[in-house]
Protein backbone atom coordinates (compact mmCIF):
# COMPACT_ATOMS: atom_id res chain seq x y z
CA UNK A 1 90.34 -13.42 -11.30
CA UNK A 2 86.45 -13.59 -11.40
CA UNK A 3 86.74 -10.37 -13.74
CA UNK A 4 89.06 -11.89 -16.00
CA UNK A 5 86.84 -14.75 -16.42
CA UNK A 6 83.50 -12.64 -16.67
CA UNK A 7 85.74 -10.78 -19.73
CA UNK A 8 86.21 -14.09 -21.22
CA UNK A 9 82.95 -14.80 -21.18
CA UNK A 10 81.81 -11.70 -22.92
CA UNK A 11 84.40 -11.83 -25.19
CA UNK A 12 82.90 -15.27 -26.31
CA UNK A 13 79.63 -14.07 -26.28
CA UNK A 14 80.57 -11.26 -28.82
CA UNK A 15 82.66 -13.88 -30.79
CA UNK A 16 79.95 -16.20 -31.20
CA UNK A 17 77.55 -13.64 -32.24
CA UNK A 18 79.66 -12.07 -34.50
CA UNK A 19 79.90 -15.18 -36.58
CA UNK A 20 76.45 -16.24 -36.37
CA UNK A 21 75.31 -12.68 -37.39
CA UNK A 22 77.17 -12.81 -40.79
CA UNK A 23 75.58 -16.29 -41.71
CA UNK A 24 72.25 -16.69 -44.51
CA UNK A 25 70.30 -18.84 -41.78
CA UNK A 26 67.73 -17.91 -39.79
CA UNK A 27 69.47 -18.44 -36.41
CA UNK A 28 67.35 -17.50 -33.18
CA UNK A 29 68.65 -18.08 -29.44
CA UNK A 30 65.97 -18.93 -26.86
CA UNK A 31 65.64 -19.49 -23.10
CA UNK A 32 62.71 -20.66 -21.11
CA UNK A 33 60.43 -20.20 -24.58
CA UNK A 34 61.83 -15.83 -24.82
CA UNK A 35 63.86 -14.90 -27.83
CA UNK A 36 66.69 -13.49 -26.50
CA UNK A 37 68.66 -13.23 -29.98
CA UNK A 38 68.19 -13.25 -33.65
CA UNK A 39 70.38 -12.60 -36.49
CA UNK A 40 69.64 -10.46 -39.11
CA UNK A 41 68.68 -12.77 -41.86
CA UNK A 42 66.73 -14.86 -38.96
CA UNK A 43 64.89 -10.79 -38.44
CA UNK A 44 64.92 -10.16 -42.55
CA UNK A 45 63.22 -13.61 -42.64
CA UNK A 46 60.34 -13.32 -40.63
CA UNK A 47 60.23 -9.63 -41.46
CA UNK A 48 60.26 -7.85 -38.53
CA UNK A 49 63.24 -6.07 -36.99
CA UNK A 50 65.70 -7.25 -34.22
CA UNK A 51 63.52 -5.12 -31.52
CA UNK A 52 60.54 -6.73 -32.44
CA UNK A 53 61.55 -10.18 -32.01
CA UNK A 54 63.54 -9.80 -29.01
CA UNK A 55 61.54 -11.22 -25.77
CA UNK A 56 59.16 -12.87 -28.00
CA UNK A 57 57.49 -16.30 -27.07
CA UNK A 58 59.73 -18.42 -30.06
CA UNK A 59 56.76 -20.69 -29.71
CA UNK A 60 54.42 -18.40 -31.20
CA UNK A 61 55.58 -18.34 -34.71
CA UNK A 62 54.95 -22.25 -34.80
CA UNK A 63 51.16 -23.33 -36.24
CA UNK A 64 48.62 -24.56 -33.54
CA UNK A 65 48.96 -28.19 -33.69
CA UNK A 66 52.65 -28.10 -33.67
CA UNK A 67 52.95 -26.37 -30.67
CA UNK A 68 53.37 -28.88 -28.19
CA UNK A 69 55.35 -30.52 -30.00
CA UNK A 70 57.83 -27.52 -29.89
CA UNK A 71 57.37 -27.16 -26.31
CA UNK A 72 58.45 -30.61 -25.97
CA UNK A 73 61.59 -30.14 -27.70
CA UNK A 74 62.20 -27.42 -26.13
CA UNK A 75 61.65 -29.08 -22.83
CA UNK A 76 64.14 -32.24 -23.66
CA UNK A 77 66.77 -29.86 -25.14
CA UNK A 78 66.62 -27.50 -21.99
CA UNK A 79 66.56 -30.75 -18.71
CA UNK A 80 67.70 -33.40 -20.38
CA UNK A 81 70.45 -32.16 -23.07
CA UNK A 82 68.62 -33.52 -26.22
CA UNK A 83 70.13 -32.28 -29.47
CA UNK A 84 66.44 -32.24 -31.31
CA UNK A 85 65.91 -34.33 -34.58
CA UNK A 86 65.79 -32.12 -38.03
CA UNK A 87 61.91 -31.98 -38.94
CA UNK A 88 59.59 -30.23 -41.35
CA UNK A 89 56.97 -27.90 -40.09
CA UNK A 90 55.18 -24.96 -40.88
CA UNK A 91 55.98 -21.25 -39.05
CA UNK A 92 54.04 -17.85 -39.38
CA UNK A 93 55.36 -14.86 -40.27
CA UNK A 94 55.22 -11.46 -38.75
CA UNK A 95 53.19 -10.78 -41.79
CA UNK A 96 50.56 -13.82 -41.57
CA UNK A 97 52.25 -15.74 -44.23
CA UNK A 98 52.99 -19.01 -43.76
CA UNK A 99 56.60 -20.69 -44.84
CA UNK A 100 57.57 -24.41 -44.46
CA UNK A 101 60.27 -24.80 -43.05
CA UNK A 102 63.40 -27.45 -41.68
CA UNK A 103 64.15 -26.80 -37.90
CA UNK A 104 67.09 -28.02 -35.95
CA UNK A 105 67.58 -26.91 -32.20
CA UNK A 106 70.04 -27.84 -29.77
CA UNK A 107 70.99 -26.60 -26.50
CA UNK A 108 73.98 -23.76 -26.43
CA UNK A 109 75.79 -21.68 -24.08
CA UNK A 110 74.68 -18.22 -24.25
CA UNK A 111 77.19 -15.98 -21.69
CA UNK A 112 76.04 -18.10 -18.58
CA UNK A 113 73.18 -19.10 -18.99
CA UNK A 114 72.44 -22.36 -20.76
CA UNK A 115 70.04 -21.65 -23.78
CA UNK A 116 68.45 -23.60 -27.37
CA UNK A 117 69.73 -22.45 -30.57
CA UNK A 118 67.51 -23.01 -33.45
CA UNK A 119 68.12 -23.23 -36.87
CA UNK A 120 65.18 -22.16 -39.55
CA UNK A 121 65.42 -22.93 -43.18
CA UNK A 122 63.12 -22.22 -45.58
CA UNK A 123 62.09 -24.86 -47.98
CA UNK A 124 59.86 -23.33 -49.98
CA UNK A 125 61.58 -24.00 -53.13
CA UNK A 126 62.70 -27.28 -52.31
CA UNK A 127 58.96 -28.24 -51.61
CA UNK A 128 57.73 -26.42 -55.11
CA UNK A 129 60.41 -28.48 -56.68
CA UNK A 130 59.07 -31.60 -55.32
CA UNK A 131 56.03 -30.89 -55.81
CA UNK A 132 56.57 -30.48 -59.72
CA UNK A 133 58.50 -33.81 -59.59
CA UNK A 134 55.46 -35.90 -58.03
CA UNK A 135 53.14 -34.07 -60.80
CA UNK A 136 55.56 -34.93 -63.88
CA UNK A 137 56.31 -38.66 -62.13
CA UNK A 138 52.15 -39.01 -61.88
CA UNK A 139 51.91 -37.59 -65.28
CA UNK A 140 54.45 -40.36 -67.02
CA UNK A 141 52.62 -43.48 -64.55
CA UNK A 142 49.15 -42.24 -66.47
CA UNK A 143 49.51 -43.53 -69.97
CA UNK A 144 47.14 -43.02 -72.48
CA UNK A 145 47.35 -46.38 -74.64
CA UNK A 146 45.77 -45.98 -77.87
CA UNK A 147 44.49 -49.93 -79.05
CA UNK A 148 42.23 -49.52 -81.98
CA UNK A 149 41.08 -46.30 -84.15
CA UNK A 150 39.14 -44.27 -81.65
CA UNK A 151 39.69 -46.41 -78.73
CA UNK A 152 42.21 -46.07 -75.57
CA UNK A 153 43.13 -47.44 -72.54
CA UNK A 154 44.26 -45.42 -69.44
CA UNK A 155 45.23 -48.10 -66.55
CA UNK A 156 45.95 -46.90 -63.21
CA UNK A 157 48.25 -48.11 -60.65
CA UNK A 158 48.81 -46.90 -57.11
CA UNK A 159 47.73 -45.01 -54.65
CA UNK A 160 44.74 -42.70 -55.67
CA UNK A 161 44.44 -39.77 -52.66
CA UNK A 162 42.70 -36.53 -52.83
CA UNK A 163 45.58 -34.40 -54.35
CA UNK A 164 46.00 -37.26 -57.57
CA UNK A 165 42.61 -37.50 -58.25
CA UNK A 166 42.43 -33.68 -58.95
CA UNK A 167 45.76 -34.08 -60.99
CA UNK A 168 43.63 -37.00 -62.87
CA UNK A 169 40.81 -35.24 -63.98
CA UNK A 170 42.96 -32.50 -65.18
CA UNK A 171 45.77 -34.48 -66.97
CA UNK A 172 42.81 -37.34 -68.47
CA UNK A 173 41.11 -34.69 -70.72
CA UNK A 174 44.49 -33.13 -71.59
CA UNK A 175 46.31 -36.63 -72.75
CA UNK A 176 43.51 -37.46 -74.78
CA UNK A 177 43.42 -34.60 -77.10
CA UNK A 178 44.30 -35.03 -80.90
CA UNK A 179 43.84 -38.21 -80.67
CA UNK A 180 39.81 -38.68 -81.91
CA UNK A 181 38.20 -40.96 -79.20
CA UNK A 182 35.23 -41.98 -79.23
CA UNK A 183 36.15 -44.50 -76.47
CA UNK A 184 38.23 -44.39 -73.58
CA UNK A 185 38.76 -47.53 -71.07
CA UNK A 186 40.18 -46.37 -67.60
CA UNK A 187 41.29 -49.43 -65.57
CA UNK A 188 41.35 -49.58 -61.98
CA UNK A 189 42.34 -52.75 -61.09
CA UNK A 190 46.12 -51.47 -59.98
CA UNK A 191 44.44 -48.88 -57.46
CA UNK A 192 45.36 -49.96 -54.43
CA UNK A 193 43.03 -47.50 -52.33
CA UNK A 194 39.18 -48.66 -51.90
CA UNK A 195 37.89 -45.41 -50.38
CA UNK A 196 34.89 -42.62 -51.46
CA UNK A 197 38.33 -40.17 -52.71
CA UNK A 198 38.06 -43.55 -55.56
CA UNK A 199 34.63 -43.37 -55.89
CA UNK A 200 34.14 -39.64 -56.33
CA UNK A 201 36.81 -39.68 -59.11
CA UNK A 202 35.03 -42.47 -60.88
CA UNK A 203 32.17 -40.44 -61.25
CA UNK A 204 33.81 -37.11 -61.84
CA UNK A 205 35.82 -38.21 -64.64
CA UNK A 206 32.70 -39.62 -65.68
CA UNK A 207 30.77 -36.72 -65.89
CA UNK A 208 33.55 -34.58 -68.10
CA UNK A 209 33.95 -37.26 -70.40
CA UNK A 210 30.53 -37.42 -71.41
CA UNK A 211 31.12 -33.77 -71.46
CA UNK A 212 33.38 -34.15 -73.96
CA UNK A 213 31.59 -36.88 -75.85
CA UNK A 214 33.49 -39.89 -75.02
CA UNK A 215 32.07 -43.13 -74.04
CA UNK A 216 33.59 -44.05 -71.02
CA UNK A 217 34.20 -47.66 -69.02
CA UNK A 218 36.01 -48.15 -66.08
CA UNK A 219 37.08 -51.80 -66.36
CA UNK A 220 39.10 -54.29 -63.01
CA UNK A 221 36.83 -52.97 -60.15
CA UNK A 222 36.86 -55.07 -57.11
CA UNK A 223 34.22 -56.37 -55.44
CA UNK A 224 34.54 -53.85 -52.37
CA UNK A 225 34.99 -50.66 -54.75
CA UNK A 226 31.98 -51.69 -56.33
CA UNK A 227 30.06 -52.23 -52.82
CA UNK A 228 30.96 -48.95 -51.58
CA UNK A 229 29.86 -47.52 -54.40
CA UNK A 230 26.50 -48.69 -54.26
CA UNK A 231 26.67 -47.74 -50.79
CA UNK A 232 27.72 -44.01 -51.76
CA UNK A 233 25.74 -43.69 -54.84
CA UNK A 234 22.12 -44.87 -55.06
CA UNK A 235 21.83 -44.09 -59.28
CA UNK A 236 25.53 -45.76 -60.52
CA UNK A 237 23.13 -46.56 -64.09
CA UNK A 238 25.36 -43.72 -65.85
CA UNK A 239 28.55 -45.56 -65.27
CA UNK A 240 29.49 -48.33 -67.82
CA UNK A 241 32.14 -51.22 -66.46
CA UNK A 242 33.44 -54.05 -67.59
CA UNK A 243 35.37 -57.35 -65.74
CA UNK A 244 38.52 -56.89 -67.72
CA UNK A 245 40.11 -54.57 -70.59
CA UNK A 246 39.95 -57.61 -73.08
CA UNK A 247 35.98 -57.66 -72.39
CA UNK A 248 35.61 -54.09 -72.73
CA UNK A 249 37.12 -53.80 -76.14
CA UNK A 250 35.22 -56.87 -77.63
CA UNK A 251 32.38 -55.70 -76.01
CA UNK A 252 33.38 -51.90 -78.55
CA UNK A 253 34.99 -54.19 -81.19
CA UNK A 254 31.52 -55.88 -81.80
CA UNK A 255 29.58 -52.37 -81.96
C-alpha cells in the first residue's frame, strides 16, 4: 500500500513538472532558500543551464537591499502558509545584468516535502513602455505659450524630482525652437516641491538659456524657494524674477 502511494506521488511529481516545464514563465521551486527546480525558460532566462541553477541559494539572484525582504517571504510562506503579495523588484543575472522583474511565491507541494514556488516575470518592456508614457505625459503638461512676438510663457505644475528636471532642461530648449524668442517666462508657482532638485534646475535652465540668447525670468516663487535659494546660492544676481506673469510681461512690454 505504502508503494502504491509513494507511485502516486511520483507520478504527481512528474505530472506537475511536466506542465510547468512547457510554460513561458520563469518558474523556480525552492526549499529552505536551495533551488531544487527550474524550468527551462526560468534556466533560458537567467542564462545559465538547469545544472547550474540547481542547489543554488534562490536568494542570491535578488539585489542587496532586497534581500531580507525575500528571506522574509520566504520565511512566512514556508511556517506560516502565506501566499506572498505580487511585487516589483530587481534580480541579477548569471551574466551581471540586471532585469526588473514581478515576483509571486507561494508555498507548494513538491513530492513530500513542502516547498515555495516562485513565479519571475520580466517587465522590462512594460517598464520602457511606461517610462515613454511619463516622458510624453511630462512633455504635453510643459506648454510653451507664446503671448506677444518674441515672448513666451512656460508654467509649471507638479512635482519637480530629479528625473523631470533633466527631462526639463532637455525638452525647454527643444519646444522653443522656431519660434524667435527673445524672452521666455518660466513660472513656478504650480511646483509643488521646495527642495535644492528646484533650485538647481532654476539655475541650470538659466545658464543654457543665456546660452542660447534668451532672456530668462522665472516668475510665482514662494517665499521658502526663494530662502533656500539664498541659502544654496550666495551670487543669485544672474537670475531675473518677477511676482507674477502679468508683471513680468509689462515689465518686457515697457522695454
Amino acid at each position: 500500500m505504502a508503494r502504491d502511494q509513494n507511485l502516486t506521488i511520483i507520478e504527481k511529481e512528474k505530472m506537475y513538472q511536466q506542465i510547468v516545464e512547457y510554460s513561458f514563465e520563469t518558474t523556480i521551486i525552492h526549499l529552505n532558500e536551495k533551488v531544487i527546480y527550474i524550468n527551462q525558460s526560468g534556466a533560458d532566462f537567467l542564462g545559465a543551464t538547469k545544472e547550474e541553477i540547481i542547489g543554488k541559494n534562490i536568494v542570491e539572484v535578488f539585489l542587496e537591499d532586497s534581500k531580507r525582504m525575500i528571506r522574509e517571504r520566504i520565511r512566512k510562506a514556508t511556517e506560516e502558509n502565506v501566499i506572498g503579495d505580487l511585487i516589483e523588484t530587481t534580480i541579477q543575472k548569471f551574466d551581471g545584468s540586471l532585469v526588473e522583474v514581478e515576483l509571486y511565491c507561494h508555498p507548494v507541494k513538491f513530492g513530500e516535502s513542502k516547498a515555495i514556488q516562485s513565479i519571475i516575470r520580466d517587465i522590462t518592456s512594460r517598464k520602457e513602455a511606461e517610462k515613454k508614457l511619463r516622458e510624453m505625459v511630462r512633455e504635453i503638461a510643459t506648454p510653451i505659450v507664446p503671448v506677444f512676438e518674441g515672448i513666451a510663457v512656460i508654467p509649471l505644475v507638479g512635482n519637480v524630482d530629479l528625473d523631470r528636471t533633466n527631462q526639463l532642461v532637455t525638452i525647454i530648449p527643444q519646444k522653443i525652437q522656431g519660434h524667435n524668442l527673445e524672452h521666455l517666462i518660466i513660472d513656478v508657482s504650480g511646483i509643488y516641491n521646495i527642495d535644492e532638485t528646484v533650485i538647481d534646475f532654476i539655475y541650470e535652465i538659466n545658464s543654457i538659456m543665456k546660452l542660447l540668447g534668451i532672456s530668462l525670468i522665472f516668475t510665482g516663487l514662494r517665499p521658502e524657494l526663494a530662502h533656500k535659494a539664498v541659502e544654496a546660492r550666495m551670487n543669485i544676481t544672474s537670475i531675473k524674477t518677477k511676482s507674477t506673469v502679468k508683471q513680468a510681461l509689462e515689465q518686457l512690454i515697457q522695454q
